[in-house]
PDB file of N, CA and C in Angstrom:
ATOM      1  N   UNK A   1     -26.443   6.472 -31.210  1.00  0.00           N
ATOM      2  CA  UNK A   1     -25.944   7.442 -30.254  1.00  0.00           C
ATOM      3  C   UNK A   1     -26.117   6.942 -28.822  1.00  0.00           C
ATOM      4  N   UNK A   2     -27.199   6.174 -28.894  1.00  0.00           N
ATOM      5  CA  UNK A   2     -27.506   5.671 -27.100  1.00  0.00           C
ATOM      6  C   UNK A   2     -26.419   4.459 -26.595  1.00  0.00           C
ATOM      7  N   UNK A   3     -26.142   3.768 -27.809  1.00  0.00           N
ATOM      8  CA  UNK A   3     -24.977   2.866 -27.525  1.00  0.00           C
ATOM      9  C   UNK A   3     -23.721   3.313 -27.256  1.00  0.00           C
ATOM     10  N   UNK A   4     -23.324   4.298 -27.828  1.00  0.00           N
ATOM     11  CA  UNK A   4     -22.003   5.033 -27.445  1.00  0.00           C
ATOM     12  C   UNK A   4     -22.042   6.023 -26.354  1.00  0.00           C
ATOM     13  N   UNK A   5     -23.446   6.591 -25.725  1.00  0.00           N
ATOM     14  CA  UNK A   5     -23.208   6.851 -24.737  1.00  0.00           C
ATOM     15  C   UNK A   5     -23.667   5.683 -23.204  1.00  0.00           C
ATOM     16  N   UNK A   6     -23.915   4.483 -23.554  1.00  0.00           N
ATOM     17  CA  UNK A   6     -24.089   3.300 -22.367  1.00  0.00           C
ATOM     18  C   UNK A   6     -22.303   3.062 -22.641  1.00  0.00           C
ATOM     19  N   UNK A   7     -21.671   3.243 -23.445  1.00  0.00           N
ATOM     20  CA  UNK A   7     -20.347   2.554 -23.390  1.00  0.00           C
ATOM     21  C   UNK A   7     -19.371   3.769 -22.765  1.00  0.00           C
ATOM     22  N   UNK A   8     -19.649   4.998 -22.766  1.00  0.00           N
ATOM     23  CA  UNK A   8     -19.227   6.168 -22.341  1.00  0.00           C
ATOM     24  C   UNK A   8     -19.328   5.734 -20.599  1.00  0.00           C
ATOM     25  N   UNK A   9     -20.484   5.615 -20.299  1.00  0.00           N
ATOM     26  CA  UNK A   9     -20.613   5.196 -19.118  1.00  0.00           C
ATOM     27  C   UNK A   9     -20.373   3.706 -18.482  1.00  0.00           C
ATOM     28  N   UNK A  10     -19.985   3.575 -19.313  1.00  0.00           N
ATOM     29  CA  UNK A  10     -19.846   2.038 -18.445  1.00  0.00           C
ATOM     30  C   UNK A  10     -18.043   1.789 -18.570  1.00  0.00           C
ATOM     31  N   UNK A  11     -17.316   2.842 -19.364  1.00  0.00           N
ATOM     32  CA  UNK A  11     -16.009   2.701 -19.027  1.00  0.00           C
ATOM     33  C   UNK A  11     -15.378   3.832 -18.242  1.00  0.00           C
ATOM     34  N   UNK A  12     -16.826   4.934 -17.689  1.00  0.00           N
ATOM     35  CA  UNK A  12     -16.356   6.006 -16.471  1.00  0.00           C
ATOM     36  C   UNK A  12     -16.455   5.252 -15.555  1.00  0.00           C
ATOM     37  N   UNK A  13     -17.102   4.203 -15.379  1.00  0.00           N
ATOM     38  CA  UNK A  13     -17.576   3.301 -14.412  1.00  0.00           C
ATOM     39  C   UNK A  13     -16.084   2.165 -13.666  1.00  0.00           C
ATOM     40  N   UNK A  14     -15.579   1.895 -15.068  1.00  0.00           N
ATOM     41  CA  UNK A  14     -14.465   1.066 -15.112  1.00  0.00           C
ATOM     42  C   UNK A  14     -13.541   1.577 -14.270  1.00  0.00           C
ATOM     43  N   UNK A  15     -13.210   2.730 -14.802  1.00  0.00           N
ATOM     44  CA  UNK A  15     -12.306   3.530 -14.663  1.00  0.00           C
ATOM     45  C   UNK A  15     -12.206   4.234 -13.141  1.00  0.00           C
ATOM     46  N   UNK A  16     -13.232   4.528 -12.777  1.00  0.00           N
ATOM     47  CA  UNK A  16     -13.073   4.999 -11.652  1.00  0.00           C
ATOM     48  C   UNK A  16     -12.831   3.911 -10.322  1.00  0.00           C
ATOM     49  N   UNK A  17     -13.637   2.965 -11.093  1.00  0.00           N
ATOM     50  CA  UNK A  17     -13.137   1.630 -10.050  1.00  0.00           C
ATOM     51  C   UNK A  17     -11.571   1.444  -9.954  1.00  0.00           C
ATOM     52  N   UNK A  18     -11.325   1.450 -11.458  1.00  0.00           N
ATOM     53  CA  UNK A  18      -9.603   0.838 -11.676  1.00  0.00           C
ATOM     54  C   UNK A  18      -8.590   1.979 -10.615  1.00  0.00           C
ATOM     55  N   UNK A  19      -9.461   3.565 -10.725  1.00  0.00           N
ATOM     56  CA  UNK A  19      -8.888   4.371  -9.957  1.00  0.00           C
ATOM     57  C   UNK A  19      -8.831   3.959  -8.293  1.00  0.00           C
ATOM     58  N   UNK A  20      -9.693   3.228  -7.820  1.00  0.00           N
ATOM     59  CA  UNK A  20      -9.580   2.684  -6.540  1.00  0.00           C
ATOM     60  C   UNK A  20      -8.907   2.211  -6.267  1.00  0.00           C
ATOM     61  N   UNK A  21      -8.464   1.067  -6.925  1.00  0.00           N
ATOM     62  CA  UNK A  21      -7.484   0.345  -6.672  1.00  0.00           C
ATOM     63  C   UNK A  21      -6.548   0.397  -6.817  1.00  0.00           C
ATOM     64  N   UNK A  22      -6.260   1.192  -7.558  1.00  0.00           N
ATOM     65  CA  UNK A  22      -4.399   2.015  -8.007  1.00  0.00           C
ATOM     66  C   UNK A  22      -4.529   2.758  -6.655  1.00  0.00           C
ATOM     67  N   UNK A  23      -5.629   3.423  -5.860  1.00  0.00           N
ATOM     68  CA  UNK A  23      -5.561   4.377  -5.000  1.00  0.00           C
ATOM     69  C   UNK A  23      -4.928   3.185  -3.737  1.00  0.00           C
ATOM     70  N   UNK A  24      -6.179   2.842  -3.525  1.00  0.00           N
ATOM     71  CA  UNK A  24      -5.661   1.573  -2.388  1.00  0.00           C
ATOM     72  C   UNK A  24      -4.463   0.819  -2.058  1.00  0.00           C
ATOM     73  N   UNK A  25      -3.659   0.315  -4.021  1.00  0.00           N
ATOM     74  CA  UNK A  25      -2.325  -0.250  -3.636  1.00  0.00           C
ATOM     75  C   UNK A  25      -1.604   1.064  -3.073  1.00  0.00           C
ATOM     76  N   UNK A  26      -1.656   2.052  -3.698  1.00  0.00           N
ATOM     77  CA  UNK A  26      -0.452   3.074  -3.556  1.00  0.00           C
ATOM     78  C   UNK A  26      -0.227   3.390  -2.026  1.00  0.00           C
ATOM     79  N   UNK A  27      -1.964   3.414  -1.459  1.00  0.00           N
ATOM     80  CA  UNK A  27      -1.791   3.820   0.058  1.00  0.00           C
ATOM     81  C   UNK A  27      -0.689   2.422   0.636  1.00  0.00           C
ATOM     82  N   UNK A  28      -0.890   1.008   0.176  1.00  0.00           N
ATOM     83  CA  UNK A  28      -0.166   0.095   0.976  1.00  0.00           C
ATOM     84  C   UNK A  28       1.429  -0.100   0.677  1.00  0.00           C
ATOM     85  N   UNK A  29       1.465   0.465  -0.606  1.00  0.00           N
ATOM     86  CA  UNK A  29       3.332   1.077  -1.354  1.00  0.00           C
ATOM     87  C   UNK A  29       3.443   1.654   0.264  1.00  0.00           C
ATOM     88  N   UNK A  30       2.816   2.870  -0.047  1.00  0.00           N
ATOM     89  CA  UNK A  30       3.609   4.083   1.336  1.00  0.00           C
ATOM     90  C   UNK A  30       3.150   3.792   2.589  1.00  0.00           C
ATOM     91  N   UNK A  31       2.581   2.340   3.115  1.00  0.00           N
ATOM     92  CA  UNK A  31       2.744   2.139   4.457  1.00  0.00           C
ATOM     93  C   UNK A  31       3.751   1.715   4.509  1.00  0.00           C
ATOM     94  N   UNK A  32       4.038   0.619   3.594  1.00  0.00           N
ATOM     95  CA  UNK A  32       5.401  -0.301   3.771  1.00  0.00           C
ATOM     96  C   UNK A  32       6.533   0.313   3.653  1.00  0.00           C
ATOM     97  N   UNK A  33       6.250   1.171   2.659  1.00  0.00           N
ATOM     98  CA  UNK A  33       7.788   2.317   2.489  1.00  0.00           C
ATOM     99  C   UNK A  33       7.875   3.085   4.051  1.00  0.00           C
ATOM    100  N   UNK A  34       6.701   3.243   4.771  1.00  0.00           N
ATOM    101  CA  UNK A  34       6.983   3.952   5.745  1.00  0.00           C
ATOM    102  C   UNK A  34       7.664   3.088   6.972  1.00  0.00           C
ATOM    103  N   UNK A  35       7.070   1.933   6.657  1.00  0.00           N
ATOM    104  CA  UNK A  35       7.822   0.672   7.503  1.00  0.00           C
ATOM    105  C   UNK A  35       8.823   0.496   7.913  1.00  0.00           C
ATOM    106  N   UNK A  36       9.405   0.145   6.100  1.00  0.00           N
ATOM    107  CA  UNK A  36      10.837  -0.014   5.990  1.00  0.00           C
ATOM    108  C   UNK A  36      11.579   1.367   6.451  1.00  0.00           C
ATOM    109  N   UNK A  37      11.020   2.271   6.290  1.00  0.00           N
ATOM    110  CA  UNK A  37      11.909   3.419   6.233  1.00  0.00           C
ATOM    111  C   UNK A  37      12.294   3.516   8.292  1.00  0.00           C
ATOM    112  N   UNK A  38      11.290   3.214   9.416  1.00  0.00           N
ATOM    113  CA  UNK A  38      11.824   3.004  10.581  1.00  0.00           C
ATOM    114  C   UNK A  38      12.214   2.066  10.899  1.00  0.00           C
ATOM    115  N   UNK A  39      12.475   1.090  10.043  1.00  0.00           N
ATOM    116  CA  UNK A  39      13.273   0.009  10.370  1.00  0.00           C
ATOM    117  C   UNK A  39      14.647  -0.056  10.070  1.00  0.00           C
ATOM    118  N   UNK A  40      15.029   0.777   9.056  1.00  0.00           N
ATOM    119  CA  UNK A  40      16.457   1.597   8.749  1.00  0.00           C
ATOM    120  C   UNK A  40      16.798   2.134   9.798  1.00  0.00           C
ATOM    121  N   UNK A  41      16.067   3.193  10.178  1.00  0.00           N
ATOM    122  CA  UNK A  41      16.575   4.096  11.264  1.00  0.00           C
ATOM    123  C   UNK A  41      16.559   3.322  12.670  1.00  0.00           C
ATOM    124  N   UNK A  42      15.717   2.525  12.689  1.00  0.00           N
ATOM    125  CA  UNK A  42      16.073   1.179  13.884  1.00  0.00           C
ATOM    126  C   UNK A  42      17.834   0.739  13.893  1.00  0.00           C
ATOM    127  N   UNK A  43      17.636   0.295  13.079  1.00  0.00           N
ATOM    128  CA  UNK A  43      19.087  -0.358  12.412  1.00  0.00           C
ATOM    129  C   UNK A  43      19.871   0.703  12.499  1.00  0.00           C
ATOM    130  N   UNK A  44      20.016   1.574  11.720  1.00  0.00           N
ATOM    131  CA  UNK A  44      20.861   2.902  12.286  1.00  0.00           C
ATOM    132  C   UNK A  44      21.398   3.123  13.739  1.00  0.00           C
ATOM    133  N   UNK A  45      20.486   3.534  14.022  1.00  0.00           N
ATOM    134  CA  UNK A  45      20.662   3.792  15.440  1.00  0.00           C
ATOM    135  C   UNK A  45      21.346   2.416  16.057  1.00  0.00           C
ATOM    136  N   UNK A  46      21.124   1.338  15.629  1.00  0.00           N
ATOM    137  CA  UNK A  46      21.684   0.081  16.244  1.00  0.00           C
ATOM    138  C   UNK A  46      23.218  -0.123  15.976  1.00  0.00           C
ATOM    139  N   UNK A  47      23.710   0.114  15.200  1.00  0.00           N
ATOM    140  CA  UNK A  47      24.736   0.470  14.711  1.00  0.00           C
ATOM    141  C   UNK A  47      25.577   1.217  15.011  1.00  0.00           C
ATOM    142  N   UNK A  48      25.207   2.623  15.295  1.00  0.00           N
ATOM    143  CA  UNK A  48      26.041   3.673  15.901  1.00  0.00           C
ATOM    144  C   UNK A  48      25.819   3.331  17.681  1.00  0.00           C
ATOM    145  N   UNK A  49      25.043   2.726  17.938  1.00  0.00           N
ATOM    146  CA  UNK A  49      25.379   2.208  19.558  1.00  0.00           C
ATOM    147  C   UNK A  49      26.444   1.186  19.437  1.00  0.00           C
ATOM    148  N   UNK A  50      26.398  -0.130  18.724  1.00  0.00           N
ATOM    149  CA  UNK A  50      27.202  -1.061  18.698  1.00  0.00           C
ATOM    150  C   UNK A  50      28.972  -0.295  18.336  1.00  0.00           C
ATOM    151  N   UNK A  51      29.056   0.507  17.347  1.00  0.00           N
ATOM    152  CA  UNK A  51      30.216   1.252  17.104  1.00  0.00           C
ATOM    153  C   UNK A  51      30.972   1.885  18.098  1.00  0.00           C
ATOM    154  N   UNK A  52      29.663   2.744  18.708  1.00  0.00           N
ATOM    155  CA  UNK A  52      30.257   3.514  19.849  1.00  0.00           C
ATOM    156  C   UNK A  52      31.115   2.113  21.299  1.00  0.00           C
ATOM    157  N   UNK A  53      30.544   1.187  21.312  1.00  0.00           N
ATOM    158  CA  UNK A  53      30.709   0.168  22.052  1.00  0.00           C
ATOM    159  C   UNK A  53      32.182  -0.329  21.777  1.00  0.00           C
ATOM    160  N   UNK A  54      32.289  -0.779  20.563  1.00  0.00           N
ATOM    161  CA  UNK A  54      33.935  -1.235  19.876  1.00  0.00           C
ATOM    162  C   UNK A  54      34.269  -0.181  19.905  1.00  0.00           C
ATOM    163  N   UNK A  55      34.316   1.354  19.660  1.00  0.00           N
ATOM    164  CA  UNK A  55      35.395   1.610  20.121  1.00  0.00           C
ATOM    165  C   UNK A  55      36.417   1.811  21.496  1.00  0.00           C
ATOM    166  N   UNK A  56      35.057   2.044  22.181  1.00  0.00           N
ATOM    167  CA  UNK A  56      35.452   1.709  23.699  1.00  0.00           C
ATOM    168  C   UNK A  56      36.107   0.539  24.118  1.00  0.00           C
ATOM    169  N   UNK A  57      36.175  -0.222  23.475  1.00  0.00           N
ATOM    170  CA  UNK A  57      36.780  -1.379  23.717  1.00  0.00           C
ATOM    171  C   UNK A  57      37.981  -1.700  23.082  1.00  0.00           C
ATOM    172  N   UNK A  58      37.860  -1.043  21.783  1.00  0.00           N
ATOM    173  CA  UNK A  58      39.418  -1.049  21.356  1.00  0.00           C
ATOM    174  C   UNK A  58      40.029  -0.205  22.090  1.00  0.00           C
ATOM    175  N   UNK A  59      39.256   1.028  22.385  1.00  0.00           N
ATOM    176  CA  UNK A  59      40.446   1.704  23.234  1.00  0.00           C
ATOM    177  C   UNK A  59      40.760   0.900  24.565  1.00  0.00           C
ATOM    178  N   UNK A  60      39.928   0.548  25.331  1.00  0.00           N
ATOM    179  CA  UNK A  60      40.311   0.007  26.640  1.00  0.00           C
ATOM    180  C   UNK A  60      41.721  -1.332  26.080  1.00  0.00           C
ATOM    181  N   UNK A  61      41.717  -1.882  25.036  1.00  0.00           N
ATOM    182  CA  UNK A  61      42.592  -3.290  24.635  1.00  0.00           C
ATOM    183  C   UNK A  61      44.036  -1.999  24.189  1.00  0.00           C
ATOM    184  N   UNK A  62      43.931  -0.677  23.330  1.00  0.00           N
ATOM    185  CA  UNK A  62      45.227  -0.137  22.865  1.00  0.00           C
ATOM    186  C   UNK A  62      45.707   0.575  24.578  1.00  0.00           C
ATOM    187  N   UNK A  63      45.306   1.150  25.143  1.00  0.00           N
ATOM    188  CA  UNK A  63      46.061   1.871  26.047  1.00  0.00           C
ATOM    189  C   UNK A  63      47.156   1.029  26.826  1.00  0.00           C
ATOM    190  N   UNK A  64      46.544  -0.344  27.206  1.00  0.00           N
ATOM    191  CA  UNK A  64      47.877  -1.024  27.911  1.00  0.00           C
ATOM    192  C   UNK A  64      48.881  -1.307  27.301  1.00  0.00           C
ATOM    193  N   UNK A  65      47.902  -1.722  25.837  1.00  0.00           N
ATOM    194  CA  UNK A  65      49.076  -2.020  24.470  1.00  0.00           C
ATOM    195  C   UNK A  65      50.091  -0.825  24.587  1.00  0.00           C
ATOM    196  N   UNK A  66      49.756   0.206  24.245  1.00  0.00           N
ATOM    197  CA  UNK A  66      50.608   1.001  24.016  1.00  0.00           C
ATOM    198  C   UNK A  66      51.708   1.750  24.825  1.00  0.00           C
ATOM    199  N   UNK A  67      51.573   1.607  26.352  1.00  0.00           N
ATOM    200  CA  UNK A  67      52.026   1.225  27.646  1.00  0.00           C
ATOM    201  C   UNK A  67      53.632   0.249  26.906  1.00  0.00           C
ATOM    202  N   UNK A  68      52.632  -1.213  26.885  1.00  0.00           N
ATOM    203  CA  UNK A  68      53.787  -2.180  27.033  1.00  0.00           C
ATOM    204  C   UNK A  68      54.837  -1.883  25.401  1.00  0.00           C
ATOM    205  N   UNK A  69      54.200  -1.603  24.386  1.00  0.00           N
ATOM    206  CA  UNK A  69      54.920  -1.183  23.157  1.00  0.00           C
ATOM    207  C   UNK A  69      56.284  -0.018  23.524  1.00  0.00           C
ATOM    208  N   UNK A  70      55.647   1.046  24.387  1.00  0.00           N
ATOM    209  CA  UNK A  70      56.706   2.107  24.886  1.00  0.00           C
ATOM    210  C   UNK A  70      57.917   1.441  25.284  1.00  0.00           C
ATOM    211  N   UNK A  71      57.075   0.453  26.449  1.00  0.00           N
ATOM    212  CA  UNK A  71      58.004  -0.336  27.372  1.00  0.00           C
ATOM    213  C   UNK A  71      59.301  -0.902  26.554  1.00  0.00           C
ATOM    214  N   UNK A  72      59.107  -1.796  25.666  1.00  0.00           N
ATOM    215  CA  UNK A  72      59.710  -2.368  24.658  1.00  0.00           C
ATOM    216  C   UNK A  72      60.547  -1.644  24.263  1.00  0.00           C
ATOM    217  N   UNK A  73      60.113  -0.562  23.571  1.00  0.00           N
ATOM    218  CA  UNK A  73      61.239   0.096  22.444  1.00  0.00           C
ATOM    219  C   UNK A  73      62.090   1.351  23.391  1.00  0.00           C
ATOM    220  N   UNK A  74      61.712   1.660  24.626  1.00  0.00           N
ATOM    221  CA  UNK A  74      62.333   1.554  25.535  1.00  0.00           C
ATOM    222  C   UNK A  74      63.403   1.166  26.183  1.00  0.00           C
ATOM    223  N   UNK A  75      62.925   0.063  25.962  1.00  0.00           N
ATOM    224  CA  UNK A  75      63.584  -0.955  26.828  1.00  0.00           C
ATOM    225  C   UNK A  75      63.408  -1.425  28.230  1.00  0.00           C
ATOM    226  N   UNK A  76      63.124  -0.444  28.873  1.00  0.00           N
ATOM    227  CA  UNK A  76      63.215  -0.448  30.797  1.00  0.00           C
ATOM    228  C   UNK A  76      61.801  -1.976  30.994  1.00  0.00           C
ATOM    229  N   UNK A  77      62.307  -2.876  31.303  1.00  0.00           N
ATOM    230  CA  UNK A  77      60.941  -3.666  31.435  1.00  0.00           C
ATOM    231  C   UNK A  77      61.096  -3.722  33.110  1.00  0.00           C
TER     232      UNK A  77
END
């Protein structure tokens, strides 16, 4: 009986250790997930600035375009 309870205890022992370290990786899972996750929204946001940028710029390149296209089918140059 004394042997099965030194082995009782010596795999609560295990175990709670093994629980540490499952604890410990998991905390460094959800730093990195938290990482990555503002580095998306970095990028995001980088993106919808750069977008907003081309379109301003396509528009500034269509308005003359579309000027000289009138002109054309027009005719009057």
């Amino acid at each position: 009986m004394r042997e099965l309870q030194d082995d009782v205890r010596e795999l609560q022992v295990e175990f709670v250790s093994f629980r540490e370290e499952v604890r410990g990786e998991l905390k460094a899972v959800n730093l990195r997930i938290d990482h990555l996750t503002d580095k998306v929204d970095s990028l995001s946001k980088s993106v919808d600035k750069s977008m907003r940028v081309m379109m301003w710029i396509a528009g500034v390149y269509a308005v003359p375009m579309m000027f000289m296209l009138v002109k054309i089918l027009v005719g009057t140059n």
